[in-house]
PDB file of N, CA and C in Angstrom:
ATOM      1  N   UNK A   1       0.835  -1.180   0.000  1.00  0.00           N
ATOM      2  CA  UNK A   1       0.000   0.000   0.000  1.00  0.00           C
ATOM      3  C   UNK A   1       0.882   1.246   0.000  1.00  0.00           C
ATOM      4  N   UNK A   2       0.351   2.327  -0.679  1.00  0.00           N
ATOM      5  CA  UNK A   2       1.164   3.904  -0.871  1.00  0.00           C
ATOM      6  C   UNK A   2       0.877   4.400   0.340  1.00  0.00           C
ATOM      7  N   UNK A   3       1.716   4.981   0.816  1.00  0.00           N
ATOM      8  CA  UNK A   3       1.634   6.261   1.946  1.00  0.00           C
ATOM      9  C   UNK A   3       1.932   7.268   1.378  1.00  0.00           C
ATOM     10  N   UNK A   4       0.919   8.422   2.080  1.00  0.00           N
ATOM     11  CA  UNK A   4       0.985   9.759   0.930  1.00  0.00           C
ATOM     12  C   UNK A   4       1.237  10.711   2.222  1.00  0.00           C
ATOM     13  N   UNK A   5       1.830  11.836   2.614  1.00  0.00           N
ATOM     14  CA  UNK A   5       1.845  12.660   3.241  1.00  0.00           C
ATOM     15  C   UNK A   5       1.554  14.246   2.922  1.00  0.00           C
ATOM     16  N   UNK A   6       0.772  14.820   3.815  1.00  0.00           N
ATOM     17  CA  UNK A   6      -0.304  15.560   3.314  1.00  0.00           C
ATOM     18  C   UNK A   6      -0.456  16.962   4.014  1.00  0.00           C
ATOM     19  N   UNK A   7      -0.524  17.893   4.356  1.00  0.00           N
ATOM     20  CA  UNK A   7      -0.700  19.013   5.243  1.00  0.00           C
ATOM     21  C   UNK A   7      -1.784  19.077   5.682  1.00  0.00           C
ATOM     22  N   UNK A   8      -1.922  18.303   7.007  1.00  0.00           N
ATOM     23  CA  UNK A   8      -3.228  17.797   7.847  1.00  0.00           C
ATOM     24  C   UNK A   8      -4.396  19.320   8.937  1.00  0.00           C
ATOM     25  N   UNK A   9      -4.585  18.995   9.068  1.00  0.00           N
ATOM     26  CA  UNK A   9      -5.770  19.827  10.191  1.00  0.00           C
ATOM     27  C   UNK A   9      -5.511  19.297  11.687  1.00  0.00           C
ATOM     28  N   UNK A  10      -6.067  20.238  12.556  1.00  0.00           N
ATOM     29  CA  UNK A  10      -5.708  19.988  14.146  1.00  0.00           C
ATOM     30  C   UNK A  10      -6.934  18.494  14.275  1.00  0.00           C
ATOM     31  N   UNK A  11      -8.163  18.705  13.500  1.00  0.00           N
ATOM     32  CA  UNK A  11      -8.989  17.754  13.765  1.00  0.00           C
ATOM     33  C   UNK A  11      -8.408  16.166  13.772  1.00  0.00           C
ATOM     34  N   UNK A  12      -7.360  16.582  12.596  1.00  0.00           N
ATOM     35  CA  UNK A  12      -6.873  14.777  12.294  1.00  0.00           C
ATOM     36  C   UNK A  12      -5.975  14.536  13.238  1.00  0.00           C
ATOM     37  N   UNK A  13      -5.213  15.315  13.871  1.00  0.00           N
ATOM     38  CA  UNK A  13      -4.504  15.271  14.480  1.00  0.00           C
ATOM     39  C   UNK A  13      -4.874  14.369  15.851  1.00  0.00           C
ATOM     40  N   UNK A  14      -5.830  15.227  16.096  1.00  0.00           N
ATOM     41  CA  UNK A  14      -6.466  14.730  16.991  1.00  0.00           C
ATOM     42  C   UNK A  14      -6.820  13.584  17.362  1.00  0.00           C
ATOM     43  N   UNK A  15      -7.650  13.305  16.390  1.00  0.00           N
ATOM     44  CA  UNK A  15      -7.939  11.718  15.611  1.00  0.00           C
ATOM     45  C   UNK A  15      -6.772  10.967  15.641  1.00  0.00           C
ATOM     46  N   UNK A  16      -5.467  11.199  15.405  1.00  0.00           N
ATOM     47  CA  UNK A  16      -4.601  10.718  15.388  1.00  0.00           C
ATOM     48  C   UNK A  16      -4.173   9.920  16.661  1.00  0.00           C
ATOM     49  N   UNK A  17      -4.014  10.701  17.555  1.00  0.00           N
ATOM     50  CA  UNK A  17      -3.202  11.173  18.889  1.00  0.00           C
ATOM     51  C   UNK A  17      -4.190  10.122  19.535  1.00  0.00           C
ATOM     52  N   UNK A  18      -5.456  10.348  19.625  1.00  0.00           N
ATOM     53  CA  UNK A  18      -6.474   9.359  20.381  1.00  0.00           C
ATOM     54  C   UNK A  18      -6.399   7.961  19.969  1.00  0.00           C
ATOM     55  N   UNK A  19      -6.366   7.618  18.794  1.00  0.00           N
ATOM     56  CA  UNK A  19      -6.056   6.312  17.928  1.00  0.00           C
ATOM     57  C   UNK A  19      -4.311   5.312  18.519  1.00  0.00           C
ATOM     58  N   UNK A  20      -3.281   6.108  19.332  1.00  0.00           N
ATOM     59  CA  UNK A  20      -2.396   5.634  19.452  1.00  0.00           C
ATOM     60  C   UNK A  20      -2.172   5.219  20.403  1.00  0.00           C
ATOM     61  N   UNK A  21      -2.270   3.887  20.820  1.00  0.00           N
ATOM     62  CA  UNK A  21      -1.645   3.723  22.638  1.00  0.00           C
ATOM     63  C   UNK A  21      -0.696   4.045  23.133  1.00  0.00           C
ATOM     64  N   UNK A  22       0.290   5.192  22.575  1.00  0.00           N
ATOM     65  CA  UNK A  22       1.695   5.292  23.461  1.00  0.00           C
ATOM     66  C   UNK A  22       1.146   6.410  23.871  1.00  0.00           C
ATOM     67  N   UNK A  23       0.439   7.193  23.327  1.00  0.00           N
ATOM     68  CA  UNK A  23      -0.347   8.404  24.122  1.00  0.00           C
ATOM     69  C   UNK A  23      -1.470   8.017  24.894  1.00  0.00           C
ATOM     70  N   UNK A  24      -0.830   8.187  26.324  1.00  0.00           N
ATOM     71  CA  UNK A  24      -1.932   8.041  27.481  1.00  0.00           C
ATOM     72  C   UNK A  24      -3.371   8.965  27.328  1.00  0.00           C
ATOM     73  N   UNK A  25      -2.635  10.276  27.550  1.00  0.00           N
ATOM     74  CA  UNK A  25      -3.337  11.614  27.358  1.00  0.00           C
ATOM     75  C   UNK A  25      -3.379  12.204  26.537  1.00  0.00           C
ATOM     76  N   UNK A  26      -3.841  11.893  25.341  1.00  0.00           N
ATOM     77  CA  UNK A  26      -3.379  12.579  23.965  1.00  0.00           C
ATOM     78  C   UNK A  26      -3.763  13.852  24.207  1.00  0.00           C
ATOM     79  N   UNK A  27      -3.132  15.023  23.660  1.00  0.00           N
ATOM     80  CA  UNK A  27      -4.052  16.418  23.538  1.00  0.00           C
ATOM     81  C   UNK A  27      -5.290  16.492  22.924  1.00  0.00           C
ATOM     82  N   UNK A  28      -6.107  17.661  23.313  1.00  0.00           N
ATOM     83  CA  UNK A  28      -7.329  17.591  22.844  1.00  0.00           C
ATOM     84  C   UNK A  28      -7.156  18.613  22.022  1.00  0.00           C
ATOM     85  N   UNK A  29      -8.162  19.031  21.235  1.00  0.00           N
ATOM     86  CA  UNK A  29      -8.555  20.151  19.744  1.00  0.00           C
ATOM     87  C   UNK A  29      -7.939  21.773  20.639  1.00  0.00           C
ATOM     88  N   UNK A  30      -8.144  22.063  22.072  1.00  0.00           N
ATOM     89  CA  UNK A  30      -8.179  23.160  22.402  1.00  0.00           C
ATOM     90  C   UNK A  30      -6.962  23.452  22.444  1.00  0.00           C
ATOM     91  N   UNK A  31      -6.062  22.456  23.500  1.00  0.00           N
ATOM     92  CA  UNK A  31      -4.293  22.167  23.194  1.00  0.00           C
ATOM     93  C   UNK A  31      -3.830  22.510  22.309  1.00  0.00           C
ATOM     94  N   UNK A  32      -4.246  21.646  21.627  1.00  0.00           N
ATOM     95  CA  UNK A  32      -3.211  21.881  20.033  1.00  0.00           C
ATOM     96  C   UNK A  32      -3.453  23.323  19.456  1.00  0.00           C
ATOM     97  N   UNK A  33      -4.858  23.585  19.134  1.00  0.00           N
ATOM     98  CA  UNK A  33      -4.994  24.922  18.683  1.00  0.00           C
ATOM     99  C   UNK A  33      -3.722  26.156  19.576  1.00  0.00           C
ATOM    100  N   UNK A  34      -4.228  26.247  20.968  1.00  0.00           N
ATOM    101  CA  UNK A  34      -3.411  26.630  21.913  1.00  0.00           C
ATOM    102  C   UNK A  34      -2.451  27.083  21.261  1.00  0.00           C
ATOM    103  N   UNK A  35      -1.104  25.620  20.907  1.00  0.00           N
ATOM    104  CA  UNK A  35       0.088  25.654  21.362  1.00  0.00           C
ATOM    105  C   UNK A  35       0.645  26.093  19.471  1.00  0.00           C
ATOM    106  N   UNK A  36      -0.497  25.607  18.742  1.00  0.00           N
ATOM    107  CA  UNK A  36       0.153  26.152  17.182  1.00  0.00           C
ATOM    108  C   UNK A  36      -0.447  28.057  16.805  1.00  0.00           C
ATOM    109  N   UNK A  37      -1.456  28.523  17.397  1.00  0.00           N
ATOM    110  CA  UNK A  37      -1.815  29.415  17.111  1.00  0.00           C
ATOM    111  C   UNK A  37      -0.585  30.525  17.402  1.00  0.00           C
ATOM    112  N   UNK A  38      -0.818  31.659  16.464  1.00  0.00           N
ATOM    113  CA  UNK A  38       0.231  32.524  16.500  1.00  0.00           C
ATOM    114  C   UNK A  38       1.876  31.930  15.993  1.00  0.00           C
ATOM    115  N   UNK A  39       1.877  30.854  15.730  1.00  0.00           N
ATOM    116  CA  UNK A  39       3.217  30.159  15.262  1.00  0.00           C
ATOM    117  C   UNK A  39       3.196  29.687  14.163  1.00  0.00           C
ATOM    118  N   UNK A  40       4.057  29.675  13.181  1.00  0.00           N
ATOM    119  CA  UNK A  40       4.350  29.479  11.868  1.00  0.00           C
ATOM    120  C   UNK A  40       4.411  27.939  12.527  1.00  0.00           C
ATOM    121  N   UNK A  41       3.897  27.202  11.479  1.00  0.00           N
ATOM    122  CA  UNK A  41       3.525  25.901  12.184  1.00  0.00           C
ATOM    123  C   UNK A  41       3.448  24.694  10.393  1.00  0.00           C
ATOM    124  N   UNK A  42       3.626  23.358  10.530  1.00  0.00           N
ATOM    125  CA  UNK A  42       3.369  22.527   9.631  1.00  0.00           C
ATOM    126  C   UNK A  42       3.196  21.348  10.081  1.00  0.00           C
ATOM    127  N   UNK A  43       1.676  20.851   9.986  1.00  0.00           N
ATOM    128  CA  UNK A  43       1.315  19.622  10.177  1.00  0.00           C
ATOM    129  C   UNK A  43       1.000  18.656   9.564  1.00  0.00           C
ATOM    130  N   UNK A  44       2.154  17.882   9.417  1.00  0.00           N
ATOM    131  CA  UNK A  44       1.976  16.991   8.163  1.00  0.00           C
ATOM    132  C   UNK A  44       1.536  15.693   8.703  1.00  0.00           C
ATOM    133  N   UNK A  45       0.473  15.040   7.796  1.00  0.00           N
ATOM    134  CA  UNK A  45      -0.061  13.876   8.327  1.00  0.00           C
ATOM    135  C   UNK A  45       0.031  13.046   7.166  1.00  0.00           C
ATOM    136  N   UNK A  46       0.262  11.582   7.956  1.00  0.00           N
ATOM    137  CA  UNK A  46       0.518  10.464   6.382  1.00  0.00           C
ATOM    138  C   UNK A  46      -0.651   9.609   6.782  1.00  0.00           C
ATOM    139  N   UNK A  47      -0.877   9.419   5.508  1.00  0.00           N
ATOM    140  CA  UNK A  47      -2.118   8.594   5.023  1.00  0.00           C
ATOM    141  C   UNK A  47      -1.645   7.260   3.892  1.00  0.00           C
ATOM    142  N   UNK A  48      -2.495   6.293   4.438  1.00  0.00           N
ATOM    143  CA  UNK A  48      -2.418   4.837   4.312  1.00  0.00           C
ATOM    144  C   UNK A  48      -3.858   4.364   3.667  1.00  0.00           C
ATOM    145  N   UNK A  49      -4.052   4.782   2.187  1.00  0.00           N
ATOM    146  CA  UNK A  49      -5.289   4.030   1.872  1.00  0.00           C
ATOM    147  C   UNK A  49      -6.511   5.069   2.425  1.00  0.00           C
ATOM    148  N   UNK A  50      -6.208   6.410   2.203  1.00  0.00           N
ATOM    149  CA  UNK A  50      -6.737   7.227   2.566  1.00  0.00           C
ATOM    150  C   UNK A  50      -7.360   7.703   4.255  1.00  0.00           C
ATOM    151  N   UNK A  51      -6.317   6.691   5.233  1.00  0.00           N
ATOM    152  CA  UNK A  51      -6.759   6.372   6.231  1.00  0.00           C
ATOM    153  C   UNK A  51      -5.447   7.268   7.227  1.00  0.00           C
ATOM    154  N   UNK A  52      -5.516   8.044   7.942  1.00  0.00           N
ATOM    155  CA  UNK A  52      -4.277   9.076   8.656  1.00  0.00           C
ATOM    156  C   UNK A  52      -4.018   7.921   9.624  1.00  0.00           C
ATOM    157  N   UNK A  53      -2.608   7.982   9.225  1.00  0.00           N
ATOM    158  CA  UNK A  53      -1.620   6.936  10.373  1.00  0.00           C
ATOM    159  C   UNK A  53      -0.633   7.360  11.012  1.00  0.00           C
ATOM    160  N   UNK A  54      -0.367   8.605  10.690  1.00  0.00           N
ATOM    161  CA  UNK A  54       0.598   9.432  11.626  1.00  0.00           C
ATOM    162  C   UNK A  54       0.785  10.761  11.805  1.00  0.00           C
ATOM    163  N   UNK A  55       1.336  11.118  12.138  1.00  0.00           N
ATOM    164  CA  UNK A  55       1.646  12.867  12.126  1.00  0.00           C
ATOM    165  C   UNK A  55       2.426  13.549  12.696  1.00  0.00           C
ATOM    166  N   UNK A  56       3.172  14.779  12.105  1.00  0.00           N
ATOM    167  CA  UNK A  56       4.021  14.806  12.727  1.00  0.00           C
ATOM    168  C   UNK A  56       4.469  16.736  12.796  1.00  0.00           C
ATOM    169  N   UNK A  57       3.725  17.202  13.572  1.00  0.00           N
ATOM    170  CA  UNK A  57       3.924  18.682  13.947  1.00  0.00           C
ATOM    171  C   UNK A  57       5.163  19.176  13.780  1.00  0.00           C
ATOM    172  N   UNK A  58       5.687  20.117  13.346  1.00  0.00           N
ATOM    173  CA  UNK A  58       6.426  21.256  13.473  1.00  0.00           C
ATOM    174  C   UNK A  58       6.312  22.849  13.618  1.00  0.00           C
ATOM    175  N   UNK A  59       6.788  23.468  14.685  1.00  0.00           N
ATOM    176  CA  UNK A  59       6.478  24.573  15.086  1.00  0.00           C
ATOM    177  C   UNK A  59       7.537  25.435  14.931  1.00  0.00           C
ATOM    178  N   UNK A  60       7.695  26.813  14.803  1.00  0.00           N
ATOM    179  CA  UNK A  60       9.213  27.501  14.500  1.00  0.00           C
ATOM    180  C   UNK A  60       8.679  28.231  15.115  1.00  0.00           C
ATOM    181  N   UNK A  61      10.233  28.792  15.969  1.00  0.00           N
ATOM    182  CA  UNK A  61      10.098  29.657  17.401  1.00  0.00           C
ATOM    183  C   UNK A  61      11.526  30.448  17.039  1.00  0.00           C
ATOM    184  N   UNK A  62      11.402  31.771  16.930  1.00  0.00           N
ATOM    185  CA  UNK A  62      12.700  32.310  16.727  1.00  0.00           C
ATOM    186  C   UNK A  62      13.694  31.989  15.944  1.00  0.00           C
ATOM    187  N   UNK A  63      13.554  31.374  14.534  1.00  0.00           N
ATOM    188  CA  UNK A  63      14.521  30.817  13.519  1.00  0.00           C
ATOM    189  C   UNK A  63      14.766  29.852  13.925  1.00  0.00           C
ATOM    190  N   UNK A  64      14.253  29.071  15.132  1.00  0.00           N
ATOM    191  CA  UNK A  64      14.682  27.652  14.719  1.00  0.00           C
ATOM    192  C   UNK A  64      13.297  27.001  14.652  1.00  0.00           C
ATOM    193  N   UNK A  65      13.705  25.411  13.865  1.00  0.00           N
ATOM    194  CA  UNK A  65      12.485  24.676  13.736  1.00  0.00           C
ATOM    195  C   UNK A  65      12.702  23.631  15.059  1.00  0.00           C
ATOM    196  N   UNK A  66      11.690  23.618  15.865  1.00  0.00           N
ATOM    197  CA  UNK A  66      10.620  23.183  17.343  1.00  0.00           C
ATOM    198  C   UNK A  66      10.535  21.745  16.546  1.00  0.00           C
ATOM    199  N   UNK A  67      10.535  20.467  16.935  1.00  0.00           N
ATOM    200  CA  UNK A  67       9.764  19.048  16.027  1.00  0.00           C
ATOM    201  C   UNK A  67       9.187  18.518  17.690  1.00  0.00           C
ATOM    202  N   UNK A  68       7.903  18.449  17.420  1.00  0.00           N
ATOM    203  CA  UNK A  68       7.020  18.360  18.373  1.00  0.00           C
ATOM    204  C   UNK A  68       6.558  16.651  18.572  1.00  0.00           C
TER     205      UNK A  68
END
């Protein structure tokens, strides 16, 4: 199967984060908004058969790139 990676939404993210057992407490929609708002930000999410299987935030804080 192709994996495609994609510039995702906080929603999938979300979706994401809840879907994974290594996250106890995944963040919720308000978090994330929170912590990307006001920040040059890229959330790329990969998809499996049109199905999001991962993701992987980046945030930039003062010229450097943040990998979340």
């Amino acid at each position: 199967m192709e994996i495609t990676i994609q510039n995702g939404n906080i929603e999938t993210a979300v979706q994401i984060m809840s879907a994974l057992p290594e996250f106890s407490s995944p963040y919720n929609f308000g978090e994330i908004n929170n912590r990307l708002k006001n920040v040059p930000h890229l959330n790329l999410v990969a998809y499996m058969a049109d199905k999001p299987i991962g993701r992987k935030p980046n945030l930039r804080q003062q010229k450097k790139l943040i990998l979340v």
